[in-house]
N, C-alpha and C. Protein backbone atom coordinates (compact mmCIF):
# COMPACT_ATOMS: atom_id res chain seq x y z
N UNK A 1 12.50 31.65 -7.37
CA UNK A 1 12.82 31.28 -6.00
C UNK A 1 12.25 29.90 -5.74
N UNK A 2 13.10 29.21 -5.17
CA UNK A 2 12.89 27.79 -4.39
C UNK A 2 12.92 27.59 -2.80
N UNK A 3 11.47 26.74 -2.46
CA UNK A 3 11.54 26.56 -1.45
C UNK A 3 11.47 25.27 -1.05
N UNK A 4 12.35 24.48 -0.05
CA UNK A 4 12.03 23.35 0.21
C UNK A 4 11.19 23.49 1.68
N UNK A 5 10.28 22.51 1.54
CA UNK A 5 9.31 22.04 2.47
C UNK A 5 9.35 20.76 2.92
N UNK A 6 8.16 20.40 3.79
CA UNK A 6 8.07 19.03 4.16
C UNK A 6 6.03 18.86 3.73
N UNK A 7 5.93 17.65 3.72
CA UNK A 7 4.53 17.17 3.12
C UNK A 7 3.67 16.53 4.38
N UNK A 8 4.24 17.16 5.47
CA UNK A 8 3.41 15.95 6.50
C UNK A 8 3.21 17.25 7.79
N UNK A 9 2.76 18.50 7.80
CA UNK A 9 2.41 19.67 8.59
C UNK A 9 0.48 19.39 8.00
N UNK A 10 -0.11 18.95 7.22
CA UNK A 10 -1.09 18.81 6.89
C UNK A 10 -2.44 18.51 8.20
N UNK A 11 -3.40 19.47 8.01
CA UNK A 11 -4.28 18.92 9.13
C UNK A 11 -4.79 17.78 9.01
N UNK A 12 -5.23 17.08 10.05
CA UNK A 12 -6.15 16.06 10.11
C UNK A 12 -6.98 16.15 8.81
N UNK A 13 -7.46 14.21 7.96
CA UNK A 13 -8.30 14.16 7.56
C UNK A 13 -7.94 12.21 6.95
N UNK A 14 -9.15 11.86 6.17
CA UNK A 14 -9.07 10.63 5.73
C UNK A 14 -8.44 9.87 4.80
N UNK A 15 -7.94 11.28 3.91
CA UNK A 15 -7.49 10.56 2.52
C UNK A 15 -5.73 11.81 2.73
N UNK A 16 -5.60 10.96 1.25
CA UNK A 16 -3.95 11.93 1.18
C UNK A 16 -4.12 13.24 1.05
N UNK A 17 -3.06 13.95 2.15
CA UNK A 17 -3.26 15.59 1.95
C UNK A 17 -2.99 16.01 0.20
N UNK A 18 -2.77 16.71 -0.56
CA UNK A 18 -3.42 17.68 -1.71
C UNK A 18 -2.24 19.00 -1.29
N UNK A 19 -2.36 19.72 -1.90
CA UNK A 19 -1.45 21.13 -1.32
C UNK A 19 -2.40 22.29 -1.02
N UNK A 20 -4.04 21.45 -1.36
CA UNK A 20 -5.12 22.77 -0.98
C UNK A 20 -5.84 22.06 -0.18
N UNK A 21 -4.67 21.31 0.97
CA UNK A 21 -5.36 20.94 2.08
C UNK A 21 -3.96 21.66 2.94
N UNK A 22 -5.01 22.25 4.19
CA UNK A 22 -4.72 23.06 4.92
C UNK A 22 -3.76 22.88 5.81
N UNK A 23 -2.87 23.61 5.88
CA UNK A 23 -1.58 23.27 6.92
C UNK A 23 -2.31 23.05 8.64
N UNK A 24 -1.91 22.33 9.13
CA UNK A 24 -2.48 22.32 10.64
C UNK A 24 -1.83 23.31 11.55
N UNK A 25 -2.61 24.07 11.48
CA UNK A 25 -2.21 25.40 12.43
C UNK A 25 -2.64 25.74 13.63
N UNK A 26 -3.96 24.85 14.01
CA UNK A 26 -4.06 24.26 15.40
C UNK A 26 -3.47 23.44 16.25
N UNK A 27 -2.66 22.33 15.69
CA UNK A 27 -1.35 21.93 16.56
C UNK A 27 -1.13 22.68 17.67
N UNK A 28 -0.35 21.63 18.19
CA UNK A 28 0.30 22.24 19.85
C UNK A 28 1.46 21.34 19.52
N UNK A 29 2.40 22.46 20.98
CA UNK A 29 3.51 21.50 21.35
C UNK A 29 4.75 21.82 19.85
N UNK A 30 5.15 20.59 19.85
CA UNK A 30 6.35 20.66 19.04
C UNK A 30 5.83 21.06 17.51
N UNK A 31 4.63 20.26 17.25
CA UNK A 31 4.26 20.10 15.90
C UNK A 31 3.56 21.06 15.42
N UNK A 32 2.82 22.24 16.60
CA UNK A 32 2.90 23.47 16.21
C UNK A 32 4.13 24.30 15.88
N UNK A 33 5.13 24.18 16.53
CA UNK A 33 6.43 25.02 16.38
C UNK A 33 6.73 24.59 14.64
N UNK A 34 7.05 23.12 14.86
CA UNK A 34 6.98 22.86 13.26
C UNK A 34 6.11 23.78 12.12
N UNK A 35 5.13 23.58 12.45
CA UNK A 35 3.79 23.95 11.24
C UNK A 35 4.01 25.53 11.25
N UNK A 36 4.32 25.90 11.89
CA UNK A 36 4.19 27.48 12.32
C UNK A 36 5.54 28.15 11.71
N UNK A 37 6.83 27.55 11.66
CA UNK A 37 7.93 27.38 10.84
C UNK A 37 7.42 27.27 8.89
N UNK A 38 6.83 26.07 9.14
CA UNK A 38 6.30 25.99 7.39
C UNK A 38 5.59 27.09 6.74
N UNK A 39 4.98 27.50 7.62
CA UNK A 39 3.85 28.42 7.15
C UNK A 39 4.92 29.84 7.10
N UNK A 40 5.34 30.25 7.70
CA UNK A 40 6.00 31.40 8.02
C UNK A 40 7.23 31.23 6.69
N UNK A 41 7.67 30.15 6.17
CA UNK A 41 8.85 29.57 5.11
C UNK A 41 7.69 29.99 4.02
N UNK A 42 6.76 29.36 3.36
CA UNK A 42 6.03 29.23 2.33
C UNK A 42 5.45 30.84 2.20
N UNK A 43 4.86 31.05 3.32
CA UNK A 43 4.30 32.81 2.86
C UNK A 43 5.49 33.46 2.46
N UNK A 44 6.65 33.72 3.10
CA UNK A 44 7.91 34.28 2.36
C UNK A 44 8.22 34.10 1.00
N UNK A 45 8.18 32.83 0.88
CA UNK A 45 8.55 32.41 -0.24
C UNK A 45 7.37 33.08 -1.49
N UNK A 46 6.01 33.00 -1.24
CA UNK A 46 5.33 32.93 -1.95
C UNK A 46 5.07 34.62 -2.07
N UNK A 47 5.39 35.04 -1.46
CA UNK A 47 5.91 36.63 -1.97
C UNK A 47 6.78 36.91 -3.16
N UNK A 48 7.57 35.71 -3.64
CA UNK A 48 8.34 36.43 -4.87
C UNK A 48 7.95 35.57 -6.00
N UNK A 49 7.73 36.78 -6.41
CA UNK A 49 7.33 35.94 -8.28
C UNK A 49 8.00 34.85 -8.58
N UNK A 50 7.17 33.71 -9.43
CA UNK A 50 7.79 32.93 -10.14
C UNK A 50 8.72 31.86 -8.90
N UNK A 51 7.52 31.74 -7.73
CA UNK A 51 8.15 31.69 -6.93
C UNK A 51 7.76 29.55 -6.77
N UNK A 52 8.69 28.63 -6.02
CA UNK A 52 8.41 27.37 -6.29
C UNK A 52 8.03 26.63 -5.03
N UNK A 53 7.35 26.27 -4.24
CA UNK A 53 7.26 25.19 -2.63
C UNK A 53 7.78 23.39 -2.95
N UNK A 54 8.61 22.92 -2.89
CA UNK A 54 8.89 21.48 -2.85
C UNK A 54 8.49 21.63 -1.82
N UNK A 55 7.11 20.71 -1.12
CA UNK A 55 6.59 19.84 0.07
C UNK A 55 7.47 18.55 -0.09
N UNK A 56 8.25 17.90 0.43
CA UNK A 56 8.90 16.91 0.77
C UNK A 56 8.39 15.76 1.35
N UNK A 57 8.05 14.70 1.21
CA UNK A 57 7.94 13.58 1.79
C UNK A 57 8.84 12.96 3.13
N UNK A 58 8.69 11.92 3.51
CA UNK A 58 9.85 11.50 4.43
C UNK A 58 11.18 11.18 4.19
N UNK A 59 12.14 11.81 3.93
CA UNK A 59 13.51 11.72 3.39
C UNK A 59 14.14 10.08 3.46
N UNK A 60 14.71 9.45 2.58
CA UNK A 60 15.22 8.31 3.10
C UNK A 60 16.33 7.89 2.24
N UNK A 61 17.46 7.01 2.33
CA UNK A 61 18.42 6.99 1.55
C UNK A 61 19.68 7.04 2.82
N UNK A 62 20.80 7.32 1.58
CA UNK A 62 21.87 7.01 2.63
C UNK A 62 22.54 8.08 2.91
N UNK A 63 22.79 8.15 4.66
CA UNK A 63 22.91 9.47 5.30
C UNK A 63 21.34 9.69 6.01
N UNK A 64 20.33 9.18 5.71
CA UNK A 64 18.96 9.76 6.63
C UNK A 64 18.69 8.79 7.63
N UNK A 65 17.67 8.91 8.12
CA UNK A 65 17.54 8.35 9.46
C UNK A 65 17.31 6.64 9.05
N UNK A 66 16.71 6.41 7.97
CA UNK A 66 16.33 5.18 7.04
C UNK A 66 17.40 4.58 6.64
N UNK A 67 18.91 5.33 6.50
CA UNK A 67 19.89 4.66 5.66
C UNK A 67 20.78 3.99 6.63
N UNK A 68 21.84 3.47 6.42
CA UNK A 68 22.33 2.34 7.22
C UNK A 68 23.16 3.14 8.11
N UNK A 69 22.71 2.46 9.73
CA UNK A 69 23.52 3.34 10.64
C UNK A 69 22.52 4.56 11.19
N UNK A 70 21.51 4.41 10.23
CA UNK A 70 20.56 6.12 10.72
C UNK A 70 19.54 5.99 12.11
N UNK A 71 19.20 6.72 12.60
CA UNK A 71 18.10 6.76 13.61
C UNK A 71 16.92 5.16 13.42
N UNK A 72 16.29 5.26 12.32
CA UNK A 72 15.38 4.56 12.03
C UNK A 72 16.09 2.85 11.96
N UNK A 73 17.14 3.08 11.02
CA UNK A 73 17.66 1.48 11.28
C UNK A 73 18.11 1.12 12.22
N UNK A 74 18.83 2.12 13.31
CA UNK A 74 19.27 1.78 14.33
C UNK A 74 18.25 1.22 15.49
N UNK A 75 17.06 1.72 15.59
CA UNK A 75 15.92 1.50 16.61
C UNK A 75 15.36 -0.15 16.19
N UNK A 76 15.43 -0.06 14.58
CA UNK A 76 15.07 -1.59 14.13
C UNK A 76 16.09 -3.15 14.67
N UNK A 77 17.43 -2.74 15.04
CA UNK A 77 18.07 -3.38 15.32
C UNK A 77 17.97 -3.83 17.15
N UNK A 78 17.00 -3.30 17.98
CA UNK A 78 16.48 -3.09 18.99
C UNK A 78 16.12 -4.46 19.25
N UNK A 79 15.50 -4.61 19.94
CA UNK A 79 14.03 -5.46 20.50
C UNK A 79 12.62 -5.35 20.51
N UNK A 80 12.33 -3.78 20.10
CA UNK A 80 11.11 -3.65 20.15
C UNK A 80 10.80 -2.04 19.57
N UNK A 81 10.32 -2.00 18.39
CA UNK A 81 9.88 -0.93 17.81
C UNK A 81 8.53 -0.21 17.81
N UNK A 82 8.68 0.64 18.31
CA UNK A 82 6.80 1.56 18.20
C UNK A 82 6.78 2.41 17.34
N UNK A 83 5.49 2.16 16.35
CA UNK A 83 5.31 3.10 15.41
C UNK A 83 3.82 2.85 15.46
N UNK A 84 2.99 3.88 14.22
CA UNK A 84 1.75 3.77 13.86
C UNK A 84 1.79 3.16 12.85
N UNK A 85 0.30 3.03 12.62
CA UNK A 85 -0.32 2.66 11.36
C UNK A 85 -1.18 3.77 10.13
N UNK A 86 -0.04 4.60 10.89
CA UNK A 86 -0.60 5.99 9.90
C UNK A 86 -0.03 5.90 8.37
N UNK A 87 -0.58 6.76 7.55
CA UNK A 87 -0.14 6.59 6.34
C UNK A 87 1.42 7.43 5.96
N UNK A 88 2.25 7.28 5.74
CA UNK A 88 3.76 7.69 5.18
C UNK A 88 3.65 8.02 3.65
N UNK A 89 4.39 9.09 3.60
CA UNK A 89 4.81 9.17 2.14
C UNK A 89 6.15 9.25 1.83
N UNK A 90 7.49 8.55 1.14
CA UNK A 90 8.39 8.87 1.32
C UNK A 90 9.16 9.39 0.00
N UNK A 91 10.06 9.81 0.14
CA UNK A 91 10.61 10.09 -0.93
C UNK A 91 12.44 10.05 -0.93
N UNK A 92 13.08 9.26 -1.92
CA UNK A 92 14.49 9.06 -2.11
C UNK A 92 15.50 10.24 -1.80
N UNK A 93 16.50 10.42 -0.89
CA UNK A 93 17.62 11.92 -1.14
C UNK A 93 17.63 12.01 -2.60
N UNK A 94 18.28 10.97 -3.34
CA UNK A 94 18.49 11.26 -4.86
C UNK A 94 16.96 11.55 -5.09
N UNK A 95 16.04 11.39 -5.09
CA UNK A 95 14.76 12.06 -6.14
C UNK A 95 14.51 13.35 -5.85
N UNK A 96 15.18 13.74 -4.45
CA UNK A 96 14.74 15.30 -3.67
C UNK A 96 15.82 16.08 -4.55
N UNK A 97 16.89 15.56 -4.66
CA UNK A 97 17.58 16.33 -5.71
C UNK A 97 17.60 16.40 -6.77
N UNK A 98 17.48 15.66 -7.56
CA UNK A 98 16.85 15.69 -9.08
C UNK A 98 15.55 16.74 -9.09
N UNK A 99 14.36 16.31 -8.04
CA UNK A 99 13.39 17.14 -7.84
C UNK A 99 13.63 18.99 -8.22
N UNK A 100 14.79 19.04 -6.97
CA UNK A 100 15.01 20.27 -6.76
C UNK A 100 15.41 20.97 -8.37
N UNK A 101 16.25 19.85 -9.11
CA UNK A 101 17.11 20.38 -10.50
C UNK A 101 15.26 20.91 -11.51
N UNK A 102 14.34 19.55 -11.41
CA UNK A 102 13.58 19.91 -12.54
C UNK A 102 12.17 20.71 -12.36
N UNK A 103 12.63 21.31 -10.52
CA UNK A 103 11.13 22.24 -10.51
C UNK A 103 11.66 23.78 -10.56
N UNK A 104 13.07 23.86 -11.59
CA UNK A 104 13.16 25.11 -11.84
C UNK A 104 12.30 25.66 -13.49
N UNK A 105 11.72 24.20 -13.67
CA UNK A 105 10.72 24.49 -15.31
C UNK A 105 9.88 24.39 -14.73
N UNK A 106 9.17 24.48 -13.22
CA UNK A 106 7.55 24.29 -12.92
C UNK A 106 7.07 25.66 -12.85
N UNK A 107 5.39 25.28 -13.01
CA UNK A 107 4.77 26.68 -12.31
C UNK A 107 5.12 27.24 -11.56
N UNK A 108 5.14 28.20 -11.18
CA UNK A 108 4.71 28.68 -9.60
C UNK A 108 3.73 27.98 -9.03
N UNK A 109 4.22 27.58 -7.78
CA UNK A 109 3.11 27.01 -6.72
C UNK A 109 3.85 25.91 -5.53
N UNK A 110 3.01 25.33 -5.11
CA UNK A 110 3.35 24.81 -3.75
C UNK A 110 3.43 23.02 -4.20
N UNK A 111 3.95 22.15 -4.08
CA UNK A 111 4.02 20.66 -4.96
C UNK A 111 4.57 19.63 -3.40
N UNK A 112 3.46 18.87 -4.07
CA UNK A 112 3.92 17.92 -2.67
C UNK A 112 5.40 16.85 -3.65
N UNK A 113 6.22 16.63 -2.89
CA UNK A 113 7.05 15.77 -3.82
C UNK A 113 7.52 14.70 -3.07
N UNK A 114 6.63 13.34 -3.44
CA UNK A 114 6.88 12.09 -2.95
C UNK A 114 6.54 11.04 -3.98
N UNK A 115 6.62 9.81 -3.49
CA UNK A 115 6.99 8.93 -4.30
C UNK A 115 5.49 8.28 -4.95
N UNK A 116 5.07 7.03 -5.16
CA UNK A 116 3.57 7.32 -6.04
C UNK A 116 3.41 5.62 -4.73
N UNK A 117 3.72 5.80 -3.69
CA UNK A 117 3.47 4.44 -3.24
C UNK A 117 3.09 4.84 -1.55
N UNK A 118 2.10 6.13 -1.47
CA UNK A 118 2.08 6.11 0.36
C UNK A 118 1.97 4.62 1.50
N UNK A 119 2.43 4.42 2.09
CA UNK A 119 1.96 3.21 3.10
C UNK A 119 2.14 3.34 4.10
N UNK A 120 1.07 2.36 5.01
CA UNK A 120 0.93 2.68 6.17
C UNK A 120 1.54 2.13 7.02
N UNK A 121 1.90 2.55 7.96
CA UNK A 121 3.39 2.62 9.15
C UNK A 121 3.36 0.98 9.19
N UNK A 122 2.56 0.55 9.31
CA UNK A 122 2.59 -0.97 10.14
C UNK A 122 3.27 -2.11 8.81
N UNK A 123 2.30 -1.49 7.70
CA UNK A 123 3.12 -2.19 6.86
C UNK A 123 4.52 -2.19 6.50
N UNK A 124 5.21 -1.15 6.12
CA UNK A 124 5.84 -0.55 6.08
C UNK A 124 7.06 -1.05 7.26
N UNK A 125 6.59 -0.94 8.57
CA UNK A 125 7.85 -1.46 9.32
C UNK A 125 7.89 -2.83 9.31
N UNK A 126 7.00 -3.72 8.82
CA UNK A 126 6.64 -5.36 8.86
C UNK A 126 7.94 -5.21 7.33
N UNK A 127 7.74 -4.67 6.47
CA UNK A 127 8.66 -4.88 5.61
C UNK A 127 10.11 -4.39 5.10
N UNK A 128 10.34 -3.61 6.39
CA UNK A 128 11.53 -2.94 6.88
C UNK A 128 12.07 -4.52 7.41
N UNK A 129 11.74 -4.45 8.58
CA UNK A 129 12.25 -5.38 9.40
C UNK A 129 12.46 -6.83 8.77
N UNK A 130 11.86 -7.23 7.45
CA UNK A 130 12.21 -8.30 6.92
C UNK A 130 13.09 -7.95 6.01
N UNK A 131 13.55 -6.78 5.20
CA UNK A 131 14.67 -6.12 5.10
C UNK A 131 15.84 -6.42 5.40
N UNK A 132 16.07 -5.70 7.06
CA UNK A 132 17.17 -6.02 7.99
C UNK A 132 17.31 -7.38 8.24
N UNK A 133 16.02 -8.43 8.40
CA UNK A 133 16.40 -9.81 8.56
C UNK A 133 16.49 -9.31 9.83
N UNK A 134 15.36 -8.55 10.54
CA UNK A 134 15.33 -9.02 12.20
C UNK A 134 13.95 -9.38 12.44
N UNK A 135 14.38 -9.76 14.00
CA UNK A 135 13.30 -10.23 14.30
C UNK A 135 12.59 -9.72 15.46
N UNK A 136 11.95 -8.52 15.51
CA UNK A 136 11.50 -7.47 16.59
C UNK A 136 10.00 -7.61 16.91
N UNK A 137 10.08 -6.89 18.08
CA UNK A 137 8.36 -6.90 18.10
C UNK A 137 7.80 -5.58 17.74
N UNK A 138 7.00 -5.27 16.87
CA UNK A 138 6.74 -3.89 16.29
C UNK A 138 5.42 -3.82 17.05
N UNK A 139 5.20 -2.72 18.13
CA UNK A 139 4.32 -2.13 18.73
C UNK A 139 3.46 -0.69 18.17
N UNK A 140 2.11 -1.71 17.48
CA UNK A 140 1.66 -0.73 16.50
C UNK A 140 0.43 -0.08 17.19
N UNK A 141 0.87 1.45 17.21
CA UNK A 141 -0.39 2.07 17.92
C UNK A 141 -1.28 2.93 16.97
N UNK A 142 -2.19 3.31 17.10
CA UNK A 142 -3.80 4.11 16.48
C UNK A 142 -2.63 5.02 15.77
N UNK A 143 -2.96 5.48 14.66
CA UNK A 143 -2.88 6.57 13.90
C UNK A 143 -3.06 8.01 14.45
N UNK A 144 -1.89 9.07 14.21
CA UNK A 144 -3.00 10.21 14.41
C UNK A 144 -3.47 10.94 13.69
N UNK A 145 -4.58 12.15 13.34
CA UNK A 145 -5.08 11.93 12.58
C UNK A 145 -4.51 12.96 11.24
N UNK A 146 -3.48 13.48 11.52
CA UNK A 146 -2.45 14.19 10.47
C UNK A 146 -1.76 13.04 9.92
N UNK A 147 -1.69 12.12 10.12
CA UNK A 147 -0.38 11.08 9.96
C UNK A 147 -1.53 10.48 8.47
N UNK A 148 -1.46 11.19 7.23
CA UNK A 148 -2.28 10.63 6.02
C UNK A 148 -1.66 10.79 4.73
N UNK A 149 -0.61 10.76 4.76
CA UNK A 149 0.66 10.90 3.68
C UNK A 149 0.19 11.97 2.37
N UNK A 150 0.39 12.21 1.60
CA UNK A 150 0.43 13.30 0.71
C UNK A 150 0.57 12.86 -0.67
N UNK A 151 -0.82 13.42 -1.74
CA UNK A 151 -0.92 12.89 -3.04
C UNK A 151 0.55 13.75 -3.76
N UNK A 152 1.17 13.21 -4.48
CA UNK A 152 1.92 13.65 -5.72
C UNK A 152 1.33 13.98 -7.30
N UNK A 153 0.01 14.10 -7.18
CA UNK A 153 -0.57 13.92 -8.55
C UNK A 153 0.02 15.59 -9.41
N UNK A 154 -0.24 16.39 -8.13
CA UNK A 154 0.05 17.60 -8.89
C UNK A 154 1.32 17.35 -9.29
N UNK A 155 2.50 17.52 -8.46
CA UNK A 155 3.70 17.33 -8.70
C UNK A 155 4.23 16.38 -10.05
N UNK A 156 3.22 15.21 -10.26
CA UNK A 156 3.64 14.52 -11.15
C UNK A 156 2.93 15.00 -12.60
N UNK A 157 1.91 15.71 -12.56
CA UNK A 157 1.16 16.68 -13.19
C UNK A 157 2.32 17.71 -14.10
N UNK A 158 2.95 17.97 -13.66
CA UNK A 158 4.35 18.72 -14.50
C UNK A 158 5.27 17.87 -15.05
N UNK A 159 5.67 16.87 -15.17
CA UNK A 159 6.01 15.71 -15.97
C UNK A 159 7.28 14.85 -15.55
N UNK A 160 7.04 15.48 -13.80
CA UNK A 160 8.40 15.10 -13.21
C UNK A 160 8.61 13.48 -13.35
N UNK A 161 9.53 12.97 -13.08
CA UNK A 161 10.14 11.45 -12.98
C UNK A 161 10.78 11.18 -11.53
N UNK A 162 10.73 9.67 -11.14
CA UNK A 162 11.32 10.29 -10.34
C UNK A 162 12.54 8.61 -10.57
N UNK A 163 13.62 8.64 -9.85
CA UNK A 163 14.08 7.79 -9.86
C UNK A 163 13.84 6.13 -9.52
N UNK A 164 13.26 6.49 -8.17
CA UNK A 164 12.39 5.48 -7.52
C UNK A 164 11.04 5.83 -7.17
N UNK A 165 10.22 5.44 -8.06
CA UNK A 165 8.53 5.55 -8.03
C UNK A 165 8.15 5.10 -6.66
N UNK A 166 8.56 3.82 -6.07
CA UNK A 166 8.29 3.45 -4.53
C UNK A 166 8.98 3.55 -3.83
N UNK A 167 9.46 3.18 -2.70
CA UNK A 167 10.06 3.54 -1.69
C UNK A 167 10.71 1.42 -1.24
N UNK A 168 10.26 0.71 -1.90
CA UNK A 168 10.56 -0.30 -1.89
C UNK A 168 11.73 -0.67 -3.04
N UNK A 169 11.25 0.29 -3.43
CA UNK A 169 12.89 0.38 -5.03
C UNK A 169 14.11 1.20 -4.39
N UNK A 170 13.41 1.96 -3.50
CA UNK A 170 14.65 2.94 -3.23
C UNK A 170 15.59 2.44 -1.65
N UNK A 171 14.47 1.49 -1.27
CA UNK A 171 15.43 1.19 0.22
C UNK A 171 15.91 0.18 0.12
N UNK A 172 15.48 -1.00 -0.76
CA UNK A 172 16.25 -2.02 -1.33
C UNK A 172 17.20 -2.12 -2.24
N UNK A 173 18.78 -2.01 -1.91
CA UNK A 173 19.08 -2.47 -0.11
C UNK A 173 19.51 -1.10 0.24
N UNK A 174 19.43 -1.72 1.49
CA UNK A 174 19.90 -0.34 2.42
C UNK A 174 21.51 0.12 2.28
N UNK A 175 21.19 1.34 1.93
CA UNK A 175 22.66 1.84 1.93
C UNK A 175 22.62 2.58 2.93
């Protein structure tokens, strides 16, 4: 059995979440409903033998909110963008699928699956936006303190590949 997840329900802390760092289950609001969803997905899952968790990174590619025309490029084409300076982890549609093909030879267990390049929001939209070739004002606020992107070591620990190692290989150019 396969489960897909996401890599960013992780509680608060300083460095990249791990998969034996603890889902934030104190949340409120939306991001409890979220976390409370993950958790309730993964214990199911982890009821059946031989059973697999893809934790997911931030999806990006073409068709996601990142790809041309999506939520994210569309706000860049704005006047004025707000984001943090929290840490991101992202990961390619094509690597989530390939992913999905080669964690039917993994252990059992829970795998964060992102790319080997986390960065932090501010950078990250400074080099978006020179990307698009605009010229916005990016309104960068405090981090919060879940926002700490997610190691891949385990995941890469099974001998996965991925297509695009960064996320600067995979959005250049935007499709």
């Amino acid at each position: 059995m396969q489960s897909q997840s996401i890599a960013f329900t992780y509680e608060g802390g300083d460095t990249l979440a791990t998969e034996e760092t603890p889902l934030d289950t104190q949340s409120t609001g939306d991001r409890k409903i979220t976390v409370d969803g993950v958790e309730g997905l993964e214990n199911e899952t982890a009821r059946i033998e031989n059973s697999v968790v893809l934790r997911y990174g931030l999806l990006y590619g073409p068709g996601t909110w990142y790809g041309k025309d999506g939520m994210i490029y569309n706000s860049f084409k704005e006047d004025t963008v707000t984001m943090t300076d929290g840490v991101q982890s992202f990961i390619h549609i094509d690597d989530a699928v390939e992913v999905a093909i080669q964690a039917l030879n993994f252990e059992s267990g829970i795998y964060n699956v992102a790319d080997d390049e986390p960065v932090k929001g501010d950078v990250w939209a400074a080099w978006y936006a020179g990307l698009l070739n605009v010229n916005l004002q990016l309104n960068i606020q405090p981090a919060e303190t879940h926002e700490r992107g997610a190691s891949n070591a385990k995941f890469r620990a099974q001998g996965s590949k991925l297509i695009y190692p960064s996320w600067k290989q995979g959005m250049d150019p935007i499709k």
